[in-house]
C-alpha atoms as a PDB file:
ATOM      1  CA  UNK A   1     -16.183   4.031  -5.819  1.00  0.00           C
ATOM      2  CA  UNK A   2     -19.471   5.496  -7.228  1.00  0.00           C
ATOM      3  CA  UNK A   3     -17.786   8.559  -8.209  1.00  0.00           C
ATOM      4  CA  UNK A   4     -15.311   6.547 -10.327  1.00  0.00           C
ATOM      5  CA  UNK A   5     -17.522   5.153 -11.962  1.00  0.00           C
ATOM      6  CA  UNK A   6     -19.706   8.024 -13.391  1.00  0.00           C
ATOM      7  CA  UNK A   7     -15.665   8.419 -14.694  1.00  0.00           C
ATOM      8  CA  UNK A   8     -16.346   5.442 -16.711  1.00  0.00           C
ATOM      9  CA  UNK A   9     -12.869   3.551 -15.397  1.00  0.00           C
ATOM     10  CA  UNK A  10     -12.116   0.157 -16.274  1.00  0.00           C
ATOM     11  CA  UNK A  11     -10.967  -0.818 -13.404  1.00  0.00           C
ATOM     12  CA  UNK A  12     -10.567   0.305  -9.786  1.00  0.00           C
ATOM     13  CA  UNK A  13      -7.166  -0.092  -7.406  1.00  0.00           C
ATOM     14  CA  UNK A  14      -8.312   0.406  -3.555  1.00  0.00           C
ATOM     15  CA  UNK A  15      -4.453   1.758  -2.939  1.00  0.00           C
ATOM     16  CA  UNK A  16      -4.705   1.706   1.184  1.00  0.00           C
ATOM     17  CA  UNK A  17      -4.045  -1.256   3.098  1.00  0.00           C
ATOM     18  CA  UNK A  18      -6.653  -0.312   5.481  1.00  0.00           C
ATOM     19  CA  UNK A  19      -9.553  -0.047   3.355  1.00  0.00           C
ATOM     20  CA  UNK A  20      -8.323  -3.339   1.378  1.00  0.00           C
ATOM     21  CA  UNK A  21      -8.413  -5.305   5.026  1.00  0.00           C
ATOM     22  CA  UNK A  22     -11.434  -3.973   6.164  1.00  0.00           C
ATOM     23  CA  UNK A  23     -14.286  -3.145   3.056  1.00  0.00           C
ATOM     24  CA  UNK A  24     -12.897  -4.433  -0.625  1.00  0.00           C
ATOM     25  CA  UNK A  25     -14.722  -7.981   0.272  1.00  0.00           C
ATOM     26  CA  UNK A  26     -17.725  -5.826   0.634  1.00  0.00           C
ATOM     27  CA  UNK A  27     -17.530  -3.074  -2.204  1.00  0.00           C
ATOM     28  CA  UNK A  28     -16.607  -5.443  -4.873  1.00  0.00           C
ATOM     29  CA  UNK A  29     -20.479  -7.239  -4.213  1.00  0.00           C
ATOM     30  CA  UNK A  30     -21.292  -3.713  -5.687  1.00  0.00           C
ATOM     31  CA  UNK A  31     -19.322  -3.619  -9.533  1.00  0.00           C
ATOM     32  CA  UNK A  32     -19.472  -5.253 -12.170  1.00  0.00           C
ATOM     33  CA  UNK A  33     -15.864  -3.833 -12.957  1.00  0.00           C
ATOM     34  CA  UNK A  34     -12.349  -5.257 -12.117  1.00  0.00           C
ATOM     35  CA  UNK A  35     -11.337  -4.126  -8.615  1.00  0.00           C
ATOM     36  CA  UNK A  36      -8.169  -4.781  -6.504  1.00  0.00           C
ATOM     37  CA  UNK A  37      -6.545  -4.411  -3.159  1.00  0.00           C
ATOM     38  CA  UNK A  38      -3.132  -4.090  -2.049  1.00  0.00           C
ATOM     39  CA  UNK A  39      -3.062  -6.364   0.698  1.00  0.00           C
ATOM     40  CA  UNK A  40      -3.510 -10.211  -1.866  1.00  0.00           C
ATOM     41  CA  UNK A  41      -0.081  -8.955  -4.358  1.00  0.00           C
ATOM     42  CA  UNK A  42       1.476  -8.235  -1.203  1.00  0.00           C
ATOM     43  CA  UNK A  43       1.066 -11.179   0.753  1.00  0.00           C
ATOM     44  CA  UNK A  44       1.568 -12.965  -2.334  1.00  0.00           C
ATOM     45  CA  UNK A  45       5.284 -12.315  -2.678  1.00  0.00           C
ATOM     46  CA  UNK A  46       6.344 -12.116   1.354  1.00  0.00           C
ATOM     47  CA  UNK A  47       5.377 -15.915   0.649  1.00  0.00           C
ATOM     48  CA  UNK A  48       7.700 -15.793  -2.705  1.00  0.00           C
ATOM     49  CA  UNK A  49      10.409 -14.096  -1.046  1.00  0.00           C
ATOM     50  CA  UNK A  50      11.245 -15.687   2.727  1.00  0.00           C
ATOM     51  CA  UNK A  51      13.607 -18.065   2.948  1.00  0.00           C
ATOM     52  CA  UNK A  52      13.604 -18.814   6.831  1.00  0.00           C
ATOM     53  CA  UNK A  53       9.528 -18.507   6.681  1.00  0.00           C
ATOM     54  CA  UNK A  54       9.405 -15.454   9.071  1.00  0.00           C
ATOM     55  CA  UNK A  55       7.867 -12.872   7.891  1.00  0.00           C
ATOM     56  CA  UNK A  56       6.690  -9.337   9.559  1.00  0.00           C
ATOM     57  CA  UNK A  57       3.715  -6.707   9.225  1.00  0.00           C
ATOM     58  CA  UNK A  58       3.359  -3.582   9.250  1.00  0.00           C
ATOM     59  CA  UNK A  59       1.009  -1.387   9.011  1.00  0.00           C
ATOM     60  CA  UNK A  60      -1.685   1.153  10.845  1.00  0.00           C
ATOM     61  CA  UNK A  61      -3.450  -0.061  13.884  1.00  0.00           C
ATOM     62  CA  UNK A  62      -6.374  -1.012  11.741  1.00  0.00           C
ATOM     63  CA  UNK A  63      -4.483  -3.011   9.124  1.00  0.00           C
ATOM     64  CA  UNK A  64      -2.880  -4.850  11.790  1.00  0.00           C
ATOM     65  CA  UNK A  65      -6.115  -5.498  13.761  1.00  0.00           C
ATOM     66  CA  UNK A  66      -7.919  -7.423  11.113  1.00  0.00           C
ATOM     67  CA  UNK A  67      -5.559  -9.810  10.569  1.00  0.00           C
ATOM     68  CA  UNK A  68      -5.883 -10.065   7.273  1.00  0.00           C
ATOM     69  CA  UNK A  69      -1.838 -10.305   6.137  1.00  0.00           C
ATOM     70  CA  UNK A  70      -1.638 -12.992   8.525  1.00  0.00           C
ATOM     71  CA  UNK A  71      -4.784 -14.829   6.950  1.00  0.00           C
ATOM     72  CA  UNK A  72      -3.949 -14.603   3.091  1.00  0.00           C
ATOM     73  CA  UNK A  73       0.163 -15.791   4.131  1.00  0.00           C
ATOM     74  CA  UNK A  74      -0.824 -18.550   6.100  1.00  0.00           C
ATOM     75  CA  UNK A  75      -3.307 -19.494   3.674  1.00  0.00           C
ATOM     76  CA  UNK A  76      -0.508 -19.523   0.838  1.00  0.00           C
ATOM     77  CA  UNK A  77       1.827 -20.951   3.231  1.00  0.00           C
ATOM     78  CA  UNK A  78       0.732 -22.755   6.397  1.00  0.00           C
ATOM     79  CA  UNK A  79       4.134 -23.157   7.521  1.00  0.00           C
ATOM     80  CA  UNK A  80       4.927 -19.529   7.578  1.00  0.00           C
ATOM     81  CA  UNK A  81       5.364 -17.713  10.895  1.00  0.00           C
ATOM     82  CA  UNK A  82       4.281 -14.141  10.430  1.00  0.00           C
ATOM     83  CA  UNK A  83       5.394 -10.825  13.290  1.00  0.00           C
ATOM     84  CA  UNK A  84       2.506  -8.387  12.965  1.00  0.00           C
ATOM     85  CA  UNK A  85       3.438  -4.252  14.443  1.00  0.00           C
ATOM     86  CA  UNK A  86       1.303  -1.093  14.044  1.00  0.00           C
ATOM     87  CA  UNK A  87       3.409   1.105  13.395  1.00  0.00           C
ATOM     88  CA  UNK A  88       0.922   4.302  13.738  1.00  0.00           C
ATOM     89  CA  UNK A  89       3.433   6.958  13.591  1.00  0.00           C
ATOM     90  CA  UNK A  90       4.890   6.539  10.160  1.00  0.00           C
ATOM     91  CA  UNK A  91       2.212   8.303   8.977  1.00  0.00           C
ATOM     92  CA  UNK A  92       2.146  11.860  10.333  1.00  0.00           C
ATOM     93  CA  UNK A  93       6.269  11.283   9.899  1.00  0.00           C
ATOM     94  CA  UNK A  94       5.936  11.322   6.457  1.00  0.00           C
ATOM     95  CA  UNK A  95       3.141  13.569   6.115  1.00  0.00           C
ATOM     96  CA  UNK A  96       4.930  15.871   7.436  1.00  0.00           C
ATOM     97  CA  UNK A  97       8.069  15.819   5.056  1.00  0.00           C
ATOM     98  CA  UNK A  98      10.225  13.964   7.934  1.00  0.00           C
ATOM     99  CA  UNK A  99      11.427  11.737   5.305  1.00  0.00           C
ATOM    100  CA  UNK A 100      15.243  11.610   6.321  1.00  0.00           C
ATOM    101  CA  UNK A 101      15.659  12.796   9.670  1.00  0.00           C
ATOM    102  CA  UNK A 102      16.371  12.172  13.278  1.00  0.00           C
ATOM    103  CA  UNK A 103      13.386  11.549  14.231  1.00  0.00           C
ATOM    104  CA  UNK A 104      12.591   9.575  11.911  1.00  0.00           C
ATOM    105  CA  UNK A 105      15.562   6.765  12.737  1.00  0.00           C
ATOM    106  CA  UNK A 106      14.357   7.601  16.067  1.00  0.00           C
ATOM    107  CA  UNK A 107      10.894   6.409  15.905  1.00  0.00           C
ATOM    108  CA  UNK A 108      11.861   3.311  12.982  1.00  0.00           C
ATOM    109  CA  UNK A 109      14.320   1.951  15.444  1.00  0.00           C
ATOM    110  CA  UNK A 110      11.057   2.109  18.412  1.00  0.00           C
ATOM    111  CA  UNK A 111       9.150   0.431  16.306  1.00  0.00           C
ATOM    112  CA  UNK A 112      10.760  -2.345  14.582  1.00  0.00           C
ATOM    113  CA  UNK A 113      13.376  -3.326  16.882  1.00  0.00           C
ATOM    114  CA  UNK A 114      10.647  -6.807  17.877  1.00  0.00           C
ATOM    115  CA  UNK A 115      11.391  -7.685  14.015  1.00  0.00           C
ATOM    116  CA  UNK A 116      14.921  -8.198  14.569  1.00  0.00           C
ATOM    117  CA  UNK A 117      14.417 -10.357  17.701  1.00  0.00           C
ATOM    118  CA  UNK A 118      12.342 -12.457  15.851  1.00  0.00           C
ATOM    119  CA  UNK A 119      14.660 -12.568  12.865  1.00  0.00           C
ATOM    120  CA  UNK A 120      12.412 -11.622   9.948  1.00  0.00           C
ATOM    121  CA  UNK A 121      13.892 -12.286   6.427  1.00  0.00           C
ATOM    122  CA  UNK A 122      10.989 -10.173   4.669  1.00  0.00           C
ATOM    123  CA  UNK A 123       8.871  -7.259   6.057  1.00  0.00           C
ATOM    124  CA  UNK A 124       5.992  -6.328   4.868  1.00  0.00           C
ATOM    125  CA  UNK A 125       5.172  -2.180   4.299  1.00  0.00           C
ATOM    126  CA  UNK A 126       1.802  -2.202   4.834  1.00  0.00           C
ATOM    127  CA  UNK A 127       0.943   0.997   4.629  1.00  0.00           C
ATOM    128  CA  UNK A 128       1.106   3.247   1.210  1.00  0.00           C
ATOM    129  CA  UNK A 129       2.902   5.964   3.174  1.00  0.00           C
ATOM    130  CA  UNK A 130       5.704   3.246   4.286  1.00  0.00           C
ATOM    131  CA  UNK A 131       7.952   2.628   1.566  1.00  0.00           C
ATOM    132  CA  UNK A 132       8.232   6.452   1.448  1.00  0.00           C
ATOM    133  CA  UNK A 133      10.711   5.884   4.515  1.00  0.00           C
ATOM    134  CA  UNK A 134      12.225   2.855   2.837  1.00  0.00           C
ATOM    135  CA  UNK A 135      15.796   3.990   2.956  1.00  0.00           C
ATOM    136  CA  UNK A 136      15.313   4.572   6.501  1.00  0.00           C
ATOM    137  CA  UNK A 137      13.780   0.885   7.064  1.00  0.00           C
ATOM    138  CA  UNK A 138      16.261  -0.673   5.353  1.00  0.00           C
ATOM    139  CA  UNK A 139      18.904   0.879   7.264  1.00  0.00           C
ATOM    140  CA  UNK A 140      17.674  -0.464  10.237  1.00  0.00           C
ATOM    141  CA  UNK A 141      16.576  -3.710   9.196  1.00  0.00           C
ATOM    142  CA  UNK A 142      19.487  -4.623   7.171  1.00  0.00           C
ATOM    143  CA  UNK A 143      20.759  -5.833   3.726  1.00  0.00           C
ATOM    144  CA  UNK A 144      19.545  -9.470   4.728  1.00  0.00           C
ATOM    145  CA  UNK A 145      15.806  -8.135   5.338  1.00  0.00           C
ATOM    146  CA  UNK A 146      13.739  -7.788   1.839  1.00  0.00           C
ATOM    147  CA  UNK A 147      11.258  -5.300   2.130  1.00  0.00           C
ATOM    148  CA  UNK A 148       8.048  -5.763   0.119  1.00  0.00           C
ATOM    149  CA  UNK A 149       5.960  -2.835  -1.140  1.00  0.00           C
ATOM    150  CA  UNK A 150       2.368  -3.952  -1.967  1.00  0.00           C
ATOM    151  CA  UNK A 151       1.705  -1.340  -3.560  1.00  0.00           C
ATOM    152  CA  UNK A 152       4.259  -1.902  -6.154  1.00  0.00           C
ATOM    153  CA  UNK A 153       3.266  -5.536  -6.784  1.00  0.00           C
ATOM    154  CA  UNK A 154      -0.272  -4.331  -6.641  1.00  0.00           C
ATOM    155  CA  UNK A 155       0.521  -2.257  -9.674  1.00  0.00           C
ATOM    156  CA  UNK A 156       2.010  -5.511 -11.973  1.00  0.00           C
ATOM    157  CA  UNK A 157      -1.040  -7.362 -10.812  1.00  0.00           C
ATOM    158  CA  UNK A 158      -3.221  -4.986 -12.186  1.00  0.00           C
ATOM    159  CA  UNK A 159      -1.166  -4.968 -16.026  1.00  0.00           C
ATOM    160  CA  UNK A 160      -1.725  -9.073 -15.467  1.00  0.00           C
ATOM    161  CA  UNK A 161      -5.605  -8.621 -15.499  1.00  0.00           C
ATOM    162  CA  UNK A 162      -6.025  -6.126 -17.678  1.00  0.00           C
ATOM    163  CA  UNK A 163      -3.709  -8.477 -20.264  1.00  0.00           C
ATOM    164  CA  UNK A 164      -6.202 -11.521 -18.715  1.00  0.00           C
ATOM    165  CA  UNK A 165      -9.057  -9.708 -19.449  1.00  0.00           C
ATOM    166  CA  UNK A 166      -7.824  -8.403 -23.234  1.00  0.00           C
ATOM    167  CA  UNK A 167      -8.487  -4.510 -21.336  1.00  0.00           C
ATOM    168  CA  UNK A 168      -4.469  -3.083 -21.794  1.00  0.00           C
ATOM    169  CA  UNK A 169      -4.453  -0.211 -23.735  1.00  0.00           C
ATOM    170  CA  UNK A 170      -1.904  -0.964 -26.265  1.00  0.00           C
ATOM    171  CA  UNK A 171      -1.899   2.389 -28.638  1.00  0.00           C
ATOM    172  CA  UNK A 172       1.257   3.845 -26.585  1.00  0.00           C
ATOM    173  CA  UNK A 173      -0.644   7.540 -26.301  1.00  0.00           C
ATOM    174  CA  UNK A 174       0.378   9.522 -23.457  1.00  0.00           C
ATOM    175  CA  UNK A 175      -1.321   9.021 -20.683  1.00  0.00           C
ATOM    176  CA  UNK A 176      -3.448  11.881 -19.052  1.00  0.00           C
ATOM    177  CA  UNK A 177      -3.939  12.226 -14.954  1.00  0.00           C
ATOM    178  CA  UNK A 178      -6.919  13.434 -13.313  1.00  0.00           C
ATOM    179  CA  UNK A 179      -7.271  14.429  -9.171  1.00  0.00           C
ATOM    180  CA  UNK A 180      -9.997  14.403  -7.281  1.00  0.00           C
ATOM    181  CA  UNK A 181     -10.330  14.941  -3.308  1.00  0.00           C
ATOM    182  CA  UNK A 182     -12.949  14.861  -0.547  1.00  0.00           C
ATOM    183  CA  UNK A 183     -11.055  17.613   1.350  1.00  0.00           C
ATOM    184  CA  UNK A 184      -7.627  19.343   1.960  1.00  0.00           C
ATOM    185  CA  UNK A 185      -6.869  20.490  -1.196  1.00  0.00           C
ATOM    186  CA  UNK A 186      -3.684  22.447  -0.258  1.00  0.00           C
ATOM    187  CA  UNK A 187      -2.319  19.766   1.982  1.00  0.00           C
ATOM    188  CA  UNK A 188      -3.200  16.832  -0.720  1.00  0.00           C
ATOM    189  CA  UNK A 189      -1.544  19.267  -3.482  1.00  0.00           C
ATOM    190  CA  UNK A 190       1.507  19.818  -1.610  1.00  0.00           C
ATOM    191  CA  UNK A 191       2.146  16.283  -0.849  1.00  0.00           C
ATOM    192  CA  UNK A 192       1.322  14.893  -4.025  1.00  0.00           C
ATOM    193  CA  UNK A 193       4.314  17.319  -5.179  1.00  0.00           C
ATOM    194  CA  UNK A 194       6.396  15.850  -3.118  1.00  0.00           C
ATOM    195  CA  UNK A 195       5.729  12.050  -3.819  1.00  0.00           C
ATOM    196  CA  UNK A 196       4.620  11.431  -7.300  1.00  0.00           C
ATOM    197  CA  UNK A 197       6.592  11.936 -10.715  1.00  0.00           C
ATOM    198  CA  UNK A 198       4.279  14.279 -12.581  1.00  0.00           C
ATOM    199  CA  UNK A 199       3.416  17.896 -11.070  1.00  0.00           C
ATOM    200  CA  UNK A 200      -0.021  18.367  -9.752  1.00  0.00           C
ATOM    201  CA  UNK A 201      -1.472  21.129 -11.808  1.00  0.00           C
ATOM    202  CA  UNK A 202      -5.065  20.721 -10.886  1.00  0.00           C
ATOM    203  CA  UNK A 203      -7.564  19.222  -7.931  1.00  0.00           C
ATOM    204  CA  UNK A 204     -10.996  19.299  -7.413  1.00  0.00           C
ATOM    205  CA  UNK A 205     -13.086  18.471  -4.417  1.00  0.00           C
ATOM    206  CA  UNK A 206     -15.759  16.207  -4.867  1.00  0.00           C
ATOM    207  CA  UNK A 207     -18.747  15.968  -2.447  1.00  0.00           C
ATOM    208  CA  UNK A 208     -18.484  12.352  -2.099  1.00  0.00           C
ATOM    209  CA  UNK A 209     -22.148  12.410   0.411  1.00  0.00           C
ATOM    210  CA  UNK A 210     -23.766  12.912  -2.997  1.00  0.00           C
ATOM    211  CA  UNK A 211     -22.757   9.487  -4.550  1.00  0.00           C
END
């Protein structure tokens, strides 16, 4: 966060569920500059979406642990039963590429079978690495099961308070991209390839200790 800001950013996203559930309360004392979590946009439409008021989790071990899904829903909606799994091996499944395969359906099917039996009508992907699997979810889960991605409503929350706080950049230039890493260049290079719509020309490591 300190390194962003010698950046001079407007605003900061804390994209991981993790770190949203368990330090953004705490890092936001910090700035005096806009800063969001994933975990508030997210809960925010499971709440919008259900219909029968079940709703499931998931997420890492750590996401799950705190809580913190289950707090904001059933603060938004009291009435709102909500199925909480870690799901800890989604993550080294699609860090390794695994994307469509077997294994994959395999380990989806392990995990989220508890879902079904309680008859979820929106799941929660709690976890930024999770709606890389989506199609494999779905599959599982079913056409009747909406699958939220926090990330994704994270993203329209942040154009709502940068419009709320007159901070949009409105001049239509191009936008330009910037990556920075603590370690695993390589391995954060060839992912980021494999994920995001722009290629990855250019990382640098940044000894984060020093902020």
């Amino acid at each position: 966060m300190r390194f962003l800001q010698t950046k001079n950013v407007k605003a900061i996203v804390v994209a991981c569920n993790t770190a949203s559930a368990l330090a953004l309360d705490e890092i936001a004392k910090e700035i005096d500059i806009p800063i969001i979590g994933v975990v508030k946009p997210g809960a925010k439409m499971a709440v919008e979406t259900t219909r029968t008021g079940n709703v499931g989790v998931i997420g890492t071990a750590s996401t799950v642990k705190s809580g913190i899904y289950n707090d904001y829903i059933r603060e938004l909606d009291p009435n709102i039963t909500v199925v909480s799994k870690a799901c800890p091996l989604f993550v080294p499944l699609v860090e390794e590429g695994l994307l469509e395969d077997r294994v994959t359906d395999d380990i989806v099917a392990r995990y989220l079978q508890e879902m079904k039996e309680y008859n979820v009508d929106v799941l929660v992907l709690g976890c930024t690495h999770y709606p890389l699997i989506r199609n494999t979810i779905k599959r599982f889960m079913g056409e009747g099961v909406h699958l939220v991605n926090p990330a994704f409503e994270t993203a329209k929350n942040l154009k709502e308070l940068m419009v709320e706080k007159k901070m949009l950049n409105m001049t239509g230039h191009r936008p330009s991209y910037e990556y920075y890493v603590s370690d695993g260049v390589e391995s954060f290079m060839s992912f980021a390839d494999s994920v995001l719509p722009v290629h990855v020309r250019d990382t640098q490591v940044v000894d984060i200790e020093s902020y």
